[in-house]
Protein backbone atom coordinates (compact mmCIF):
# COMPACT_ATOMS: atom_id res chain seq x y z
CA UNK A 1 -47.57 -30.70 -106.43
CA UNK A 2 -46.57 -27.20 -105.93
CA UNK A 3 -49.07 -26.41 -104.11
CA UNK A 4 -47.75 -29.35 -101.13
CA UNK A 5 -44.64 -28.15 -101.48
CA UNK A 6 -45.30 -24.59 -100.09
CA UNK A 7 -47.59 -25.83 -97.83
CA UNK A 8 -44.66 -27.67 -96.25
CA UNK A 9 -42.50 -25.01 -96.59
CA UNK A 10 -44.90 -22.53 -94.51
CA UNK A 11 -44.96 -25.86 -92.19
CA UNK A 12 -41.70 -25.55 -91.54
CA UNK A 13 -41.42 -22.17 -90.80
CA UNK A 14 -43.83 -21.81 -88.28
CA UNK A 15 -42.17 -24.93 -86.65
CA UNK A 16 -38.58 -23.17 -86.73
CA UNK A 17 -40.13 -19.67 -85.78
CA UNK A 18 -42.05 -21.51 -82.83
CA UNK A 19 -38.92 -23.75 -81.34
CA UNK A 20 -36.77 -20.38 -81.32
CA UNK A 21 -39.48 -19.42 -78.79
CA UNK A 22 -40.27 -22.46 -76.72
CA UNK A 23 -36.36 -23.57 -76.62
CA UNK A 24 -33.93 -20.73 -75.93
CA UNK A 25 -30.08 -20.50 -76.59
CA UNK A 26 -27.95 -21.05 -73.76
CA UNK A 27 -26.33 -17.64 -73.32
CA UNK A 28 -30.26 -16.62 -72.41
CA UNK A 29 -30.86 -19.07 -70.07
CA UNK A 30 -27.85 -17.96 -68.08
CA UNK A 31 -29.01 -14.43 -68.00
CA UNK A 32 -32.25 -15.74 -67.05
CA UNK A 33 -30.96 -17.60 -64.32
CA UNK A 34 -28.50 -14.96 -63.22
CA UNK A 35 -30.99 -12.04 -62.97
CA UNK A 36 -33.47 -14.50 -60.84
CA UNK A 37 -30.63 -15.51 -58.19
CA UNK A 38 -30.19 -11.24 -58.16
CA UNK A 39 -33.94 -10.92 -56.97
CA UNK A 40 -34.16 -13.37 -54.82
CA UNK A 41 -30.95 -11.81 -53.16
CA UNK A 42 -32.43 -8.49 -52.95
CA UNK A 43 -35.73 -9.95 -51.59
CA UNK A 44 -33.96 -11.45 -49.01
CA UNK A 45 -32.16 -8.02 -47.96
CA UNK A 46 -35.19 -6.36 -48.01
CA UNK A 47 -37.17 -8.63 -45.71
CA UNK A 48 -36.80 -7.60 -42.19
CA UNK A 49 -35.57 -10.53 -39.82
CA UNK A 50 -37.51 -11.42 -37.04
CA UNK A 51 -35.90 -10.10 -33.59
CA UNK A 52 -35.28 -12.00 -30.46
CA UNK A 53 -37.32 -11.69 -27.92
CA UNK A 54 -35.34 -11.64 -24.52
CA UNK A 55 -36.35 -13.70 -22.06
CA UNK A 56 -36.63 -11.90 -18.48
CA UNK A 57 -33.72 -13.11 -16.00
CA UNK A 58 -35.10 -14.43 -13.09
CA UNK A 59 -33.95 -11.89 -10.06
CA UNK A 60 -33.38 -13.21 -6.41
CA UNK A 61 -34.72 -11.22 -4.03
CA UNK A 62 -31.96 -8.96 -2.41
CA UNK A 63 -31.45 -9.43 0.89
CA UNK A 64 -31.25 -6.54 3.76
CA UNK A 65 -27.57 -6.53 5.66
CA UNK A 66 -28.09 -7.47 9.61
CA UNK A 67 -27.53 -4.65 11.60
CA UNK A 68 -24.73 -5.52 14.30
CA UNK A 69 -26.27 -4.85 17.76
CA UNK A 70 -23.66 -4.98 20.74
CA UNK A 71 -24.18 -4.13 24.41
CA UNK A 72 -22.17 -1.57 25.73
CA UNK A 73 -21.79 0.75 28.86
CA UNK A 74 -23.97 4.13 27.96
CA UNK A 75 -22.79 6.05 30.63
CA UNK A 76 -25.91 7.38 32.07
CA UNK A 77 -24.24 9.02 34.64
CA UNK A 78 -22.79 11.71 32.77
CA UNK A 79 -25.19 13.70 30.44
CA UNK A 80 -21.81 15.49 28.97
CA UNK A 81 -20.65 13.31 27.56
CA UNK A 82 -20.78 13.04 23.24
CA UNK A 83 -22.86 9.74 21.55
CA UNK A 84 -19.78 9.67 19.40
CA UNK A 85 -17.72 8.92 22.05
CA UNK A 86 -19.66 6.03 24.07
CA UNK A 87 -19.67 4.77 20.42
CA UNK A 88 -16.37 5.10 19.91
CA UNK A 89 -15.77 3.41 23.40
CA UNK A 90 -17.79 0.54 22.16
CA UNK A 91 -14.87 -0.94 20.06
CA UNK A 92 -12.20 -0.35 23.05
CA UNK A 93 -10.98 -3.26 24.91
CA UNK A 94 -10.85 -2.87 28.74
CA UNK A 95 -7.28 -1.95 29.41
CA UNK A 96 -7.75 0.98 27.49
CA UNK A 97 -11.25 1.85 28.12
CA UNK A 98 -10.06 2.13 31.79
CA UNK A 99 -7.20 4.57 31.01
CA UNK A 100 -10.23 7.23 29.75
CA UNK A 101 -12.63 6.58 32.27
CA UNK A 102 -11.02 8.63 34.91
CA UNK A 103 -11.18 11.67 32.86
CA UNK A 104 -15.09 10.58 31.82
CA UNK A 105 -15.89 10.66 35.14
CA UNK A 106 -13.72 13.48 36.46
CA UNK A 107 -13.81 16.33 33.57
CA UNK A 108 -15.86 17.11 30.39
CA UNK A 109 -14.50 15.08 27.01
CA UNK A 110 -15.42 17.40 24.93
CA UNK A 111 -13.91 15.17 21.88
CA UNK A 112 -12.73 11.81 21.48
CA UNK A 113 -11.66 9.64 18.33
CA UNK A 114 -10.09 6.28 18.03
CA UNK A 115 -6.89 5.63 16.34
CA UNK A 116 -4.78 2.59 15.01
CA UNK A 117 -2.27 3.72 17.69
CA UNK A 118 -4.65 4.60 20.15
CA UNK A 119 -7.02 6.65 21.49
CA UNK A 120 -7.35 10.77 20.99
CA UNK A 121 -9.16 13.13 23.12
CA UNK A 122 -9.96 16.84 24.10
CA UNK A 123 -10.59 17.69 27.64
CA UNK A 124 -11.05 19.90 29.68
CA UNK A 125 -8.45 20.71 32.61
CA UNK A 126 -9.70 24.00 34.01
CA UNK A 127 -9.23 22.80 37.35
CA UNK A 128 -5.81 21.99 36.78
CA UNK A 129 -4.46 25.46 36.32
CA UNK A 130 -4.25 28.32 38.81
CA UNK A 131 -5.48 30.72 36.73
CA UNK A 132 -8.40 30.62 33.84
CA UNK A 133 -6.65 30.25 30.45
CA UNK A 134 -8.21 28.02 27.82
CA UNK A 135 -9.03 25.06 30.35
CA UNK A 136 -7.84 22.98 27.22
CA UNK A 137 -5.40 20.12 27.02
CA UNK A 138 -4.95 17.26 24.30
CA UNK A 139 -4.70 13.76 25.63
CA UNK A 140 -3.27 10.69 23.94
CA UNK A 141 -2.95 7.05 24.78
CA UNK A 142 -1.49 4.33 23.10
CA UNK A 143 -2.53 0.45 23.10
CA UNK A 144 -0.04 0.35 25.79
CA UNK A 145 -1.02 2.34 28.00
CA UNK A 146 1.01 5.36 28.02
CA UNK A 147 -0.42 8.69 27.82
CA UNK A 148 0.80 11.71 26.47
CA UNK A 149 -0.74 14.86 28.02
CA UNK A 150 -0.42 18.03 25.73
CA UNK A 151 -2.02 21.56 27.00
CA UNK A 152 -3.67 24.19 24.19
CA UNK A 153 -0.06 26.36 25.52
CA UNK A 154 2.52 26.08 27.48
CA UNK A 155 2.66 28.44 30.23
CA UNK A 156 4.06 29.06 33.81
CA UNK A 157 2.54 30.21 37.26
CA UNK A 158 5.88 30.71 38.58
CA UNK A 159 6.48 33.54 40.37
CA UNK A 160 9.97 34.21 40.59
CA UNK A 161 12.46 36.88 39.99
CA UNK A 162 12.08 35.88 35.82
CA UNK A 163 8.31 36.36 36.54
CA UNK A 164 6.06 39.91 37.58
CA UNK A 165 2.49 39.68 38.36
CA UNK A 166 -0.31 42.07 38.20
CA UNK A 167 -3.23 41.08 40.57
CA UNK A 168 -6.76 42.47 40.67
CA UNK A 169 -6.66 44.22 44.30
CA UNK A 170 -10.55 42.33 45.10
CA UNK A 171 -10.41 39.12 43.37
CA UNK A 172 -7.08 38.23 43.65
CA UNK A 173 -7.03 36.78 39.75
CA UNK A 174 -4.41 38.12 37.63
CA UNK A 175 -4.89 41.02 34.73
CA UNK A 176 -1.29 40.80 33.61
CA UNK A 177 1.94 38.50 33.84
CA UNK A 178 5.29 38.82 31.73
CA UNK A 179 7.88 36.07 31.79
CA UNK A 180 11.36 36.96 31.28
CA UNK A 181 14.64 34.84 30.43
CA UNK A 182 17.75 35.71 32.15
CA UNK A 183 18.89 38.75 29.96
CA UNK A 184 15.47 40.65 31.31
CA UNK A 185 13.93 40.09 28.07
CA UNK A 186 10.32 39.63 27.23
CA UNK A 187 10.06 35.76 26.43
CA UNK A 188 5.88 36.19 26.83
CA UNK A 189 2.96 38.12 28.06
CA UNK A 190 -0.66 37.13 29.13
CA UNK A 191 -3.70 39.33 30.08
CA UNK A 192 -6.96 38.89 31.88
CA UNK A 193 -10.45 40.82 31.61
CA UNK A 194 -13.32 39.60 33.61
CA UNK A 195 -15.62 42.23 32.15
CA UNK A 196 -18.71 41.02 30.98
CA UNK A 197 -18.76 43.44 28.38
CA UNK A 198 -15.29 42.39 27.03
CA UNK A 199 -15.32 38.87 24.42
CA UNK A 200 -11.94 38.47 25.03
CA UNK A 201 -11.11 36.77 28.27
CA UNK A 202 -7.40 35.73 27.82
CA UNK A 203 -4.67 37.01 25.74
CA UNK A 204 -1.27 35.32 25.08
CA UNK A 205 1.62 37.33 23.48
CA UNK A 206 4.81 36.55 22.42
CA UNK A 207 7.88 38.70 22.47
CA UNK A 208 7.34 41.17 19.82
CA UNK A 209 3.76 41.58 21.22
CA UNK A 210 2.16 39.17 18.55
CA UNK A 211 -0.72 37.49 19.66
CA UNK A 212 -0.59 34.20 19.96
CA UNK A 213 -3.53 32.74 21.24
CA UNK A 214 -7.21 33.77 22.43
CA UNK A 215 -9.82 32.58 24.97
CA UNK A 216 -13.23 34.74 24.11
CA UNK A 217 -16.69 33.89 25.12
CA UNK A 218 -19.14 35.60 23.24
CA UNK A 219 -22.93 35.87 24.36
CA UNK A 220 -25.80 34.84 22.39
CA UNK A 221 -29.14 35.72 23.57
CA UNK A 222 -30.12 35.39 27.42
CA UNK A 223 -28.73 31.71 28.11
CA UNK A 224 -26.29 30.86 25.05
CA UNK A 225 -22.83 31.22 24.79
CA UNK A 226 -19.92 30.55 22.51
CA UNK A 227 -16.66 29.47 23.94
CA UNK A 228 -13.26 30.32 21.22
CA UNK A 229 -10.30 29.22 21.84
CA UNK A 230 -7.67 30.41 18.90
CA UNK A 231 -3.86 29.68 18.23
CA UNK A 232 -2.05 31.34 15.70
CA UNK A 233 0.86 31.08 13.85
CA UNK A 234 3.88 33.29 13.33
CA UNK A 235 2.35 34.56 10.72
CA UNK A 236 -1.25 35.60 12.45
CA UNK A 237 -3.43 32.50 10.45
CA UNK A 238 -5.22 30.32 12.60
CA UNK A 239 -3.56 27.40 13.62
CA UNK A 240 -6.00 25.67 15.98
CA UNK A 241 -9.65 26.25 17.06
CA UNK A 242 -11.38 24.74 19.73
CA UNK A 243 -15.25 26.01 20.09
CA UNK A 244 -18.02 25.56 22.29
CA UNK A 245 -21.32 26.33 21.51
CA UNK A 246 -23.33 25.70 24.86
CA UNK A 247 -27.40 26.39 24.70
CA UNK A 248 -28.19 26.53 28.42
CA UNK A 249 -25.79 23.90 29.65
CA UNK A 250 -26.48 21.69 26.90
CA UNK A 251 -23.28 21.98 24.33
CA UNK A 252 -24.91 22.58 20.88
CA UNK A 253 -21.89 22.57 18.63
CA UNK A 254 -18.55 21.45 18.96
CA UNK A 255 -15.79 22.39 16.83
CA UNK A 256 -12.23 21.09 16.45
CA UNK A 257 -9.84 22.65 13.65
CA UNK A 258 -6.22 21.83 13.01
CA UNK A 259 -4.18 23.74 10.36
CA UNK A 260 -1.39 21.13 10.41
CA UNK A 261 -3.87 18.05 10.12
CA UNK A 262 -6.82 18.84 8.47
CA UNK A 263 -8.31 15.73 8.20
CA UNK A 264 -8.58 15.57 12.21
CA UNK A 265 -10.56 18.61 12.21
CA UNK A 266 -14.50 18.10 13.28
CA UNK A 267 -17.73 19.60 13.80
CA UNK A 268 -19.98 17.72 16.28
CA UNK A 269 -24.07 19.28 15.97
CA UNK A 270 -25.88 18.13 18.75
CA UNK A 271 -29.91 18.69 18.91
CA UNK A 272 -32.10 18.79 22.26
CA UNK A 273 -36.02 18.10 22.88
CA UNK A 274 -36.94 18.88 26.65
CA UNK A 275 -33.68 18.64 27.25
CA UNK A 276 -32.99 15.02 26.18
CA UNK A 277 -30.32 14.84 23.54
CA UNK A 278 -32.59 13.21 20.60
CA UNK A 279 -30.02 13.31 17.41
CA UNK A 280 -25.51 14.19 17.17
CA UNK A 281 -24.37 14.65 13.64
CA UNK A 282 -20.12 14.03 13.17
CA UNK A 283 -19.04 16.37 10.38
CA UNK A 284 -15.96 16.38 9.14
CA UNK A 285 -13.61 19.06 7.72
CA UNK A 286 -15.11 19.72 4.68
CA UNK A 287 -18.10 19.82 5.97
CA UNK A 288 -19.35 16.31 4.54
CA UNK A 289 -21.61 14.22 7.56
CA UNK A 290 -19.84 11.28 8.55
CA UNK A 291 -22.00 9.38 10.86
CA UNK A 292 -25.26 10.45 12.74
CA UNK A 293 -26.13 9.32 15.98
CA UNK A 294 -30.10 9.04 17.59
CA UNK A 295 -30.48 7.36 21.11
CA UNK A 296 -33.41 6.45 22.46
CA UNK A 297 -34.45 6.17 26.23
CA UNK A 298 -36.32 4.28 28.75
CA UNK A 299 -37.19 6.02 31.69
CA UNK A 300 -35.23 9.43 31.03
CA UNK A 301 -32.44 7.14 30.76
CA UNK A 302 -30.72 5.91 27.67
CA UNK A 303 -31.52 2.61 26.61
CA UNK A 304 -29.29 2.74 23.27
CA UNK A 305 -27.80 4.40 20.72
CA UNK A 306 -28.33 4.06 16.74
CA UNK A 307 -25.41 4.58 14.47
CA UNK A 308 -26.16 5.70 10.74
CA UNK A 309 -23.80 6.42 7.58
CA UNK A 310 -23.55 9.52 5.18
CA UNK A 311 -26.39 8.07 3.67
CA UNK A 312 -28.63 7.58 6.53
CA UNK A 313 -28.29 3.86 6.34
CA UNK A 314 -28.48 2.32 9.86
CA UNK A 315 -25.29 0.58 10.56
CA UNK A 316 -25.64 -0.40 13.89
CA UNK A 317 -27.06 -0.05 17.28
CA UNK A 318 -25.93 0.19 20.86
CA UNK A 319 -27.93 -0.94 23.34
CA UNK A 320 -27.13 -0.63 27.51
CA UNK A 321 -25.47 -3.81 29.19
């Protein structure tokens, strides 16, 4: 009997012992279940999430600007005359066009830009003065028509009793002429040399013998020559400059510079092949290209005229009527 009874005893033991085991308290199954949702978090942090692919975007081909092609008068006739300008002359309605011709056909343009009010040029009007000077005048003309004529400087061929002239005995050209205002004073003086040895051709001075403008042609090699025309202000800086770089009787390089309006100032490069003017390049002030101009011919004549940007992009093209 007392041996069944510790034999139930040790039963129940090992029962209690083994439930403690198999069925925990509730406080551990809470831990349990709180350190399990922990590691699955930190499994999902640590497992790298699948990137997006990006799809290509279809791309439509791009298409090429037309280039604007216009007919135009090239003026064959005149081999002096800049690509820039027939360009320019391109965008002019009649009226106006016919206002410049006379001087395209009659003198050398030597410049000529279009502006809102009209159109600006530089000519040359040596054969409107007596004497040699600078041969320079500016010439505006407005949408209506009227024209404002402006020389390089103002001068006088009068010969009077405010005037005294010093004539080369030969030639008959003058070497010196004073002007003077009614009190006999010095109001200007201008000078002549025809030496070839001597740059500067023409000398202006004002009344306290300050120069105030020069004409100088300077020779370069056997068959170039550089035209300069200079203004200066009261203070001796340069306030215009007007050059002409001729290579034969081809002009090379033409160069306009304004003190008071810098942004009109321009260098125009011109290149040659057998004669033939094959390429113009319009700089402006700074320097910086602002269009370039190629013709092409037909016969020794030209047939038309391609017009490219800064960044040799063809923008349009000229082609004879």
């Amino acid at each position: 009997m007392y041996r069944k009874k510790l034999l139930l005893m040790s039963i129940l033991c090992v029962f209690l012992v083994t439930g403690c085991s198999i069925f925990p308290n509730k406080k551990d199954i809470k831990i349990q279940e709180q350190q399990n949702n922990s590691n699955k978090n930190i499994e999902q942090n640590q497992t790298p999430k699948a990137e997006k692919t990006a799809q290509p975007k279809a791309t439509t081909p791009k298409e090429e600007p037309k280039l604007s092609i216009k007919k135009a008068d090239l003026y064959n006739d005149n081999n002096e005359i800049s690509l820039s300008t027939i360009a320019a002359l391109s965008n002019v309605d009649d009226s106006l066009k016919a206002k410049v011709e006379g001087y395209i056909q009659n003198s050398t343009v030597y410049y000529l830009e279009t502006k809102k009010d009209g159109i600006f040029m530089i000519v040359d009007n040596s054969d409107a003065e007596n004497f040699p000077r600078h041969g320079l005048e500016f010439v505006e003309i407005n949408h209506n028509g009227v024209k404002k004529v402006t020389p390089l400087i103002k001068t006088t061929d009068a010969n009077d009793e405010n005037d005294v002239w010093e004539l080369d005995e030969e030639t008959k050209l003058p070497i010196r002429h004073v002007n003077y205002n009614h009190d006999g004073e010095i109001v200007y003086s201008e000078f002549w040399n025809y030496s070839p040895e001597s740059q500067i051709k023409y000398e202006l001075k004002d009344h306290q013998g300050k120069t105030v403008s020069l004409r100088k042609e300077i020779q370069e090699g056997d068959s170039n020559i550089r035209i300069e025309n200079l203004v200066y202000d009261k203070e001796g800086h340069t306030k215009l400059n007007i050059s002409t770089n001729y290579e034969g009787p081809e002009i090379s390089r033409f160069t306009y510079y304004n003190s008071s309006s810098p942004a009109d100032s321009v260098v125009v490069m011109s290149e040659f092949e057998n004669g033939q003017k094959v390429k113009e390049t319009v700089y402006s002030s700074d320097y910086k290209v602002k269009n370039v101009f190629k013709p092409t011919y037909e016969d020794g004549k030209r047939a038309g005229i391609k017009i490219f940007d800064n960044q040799n992009q063809e923008l349009e093209e000229i082609v004879s009527e």
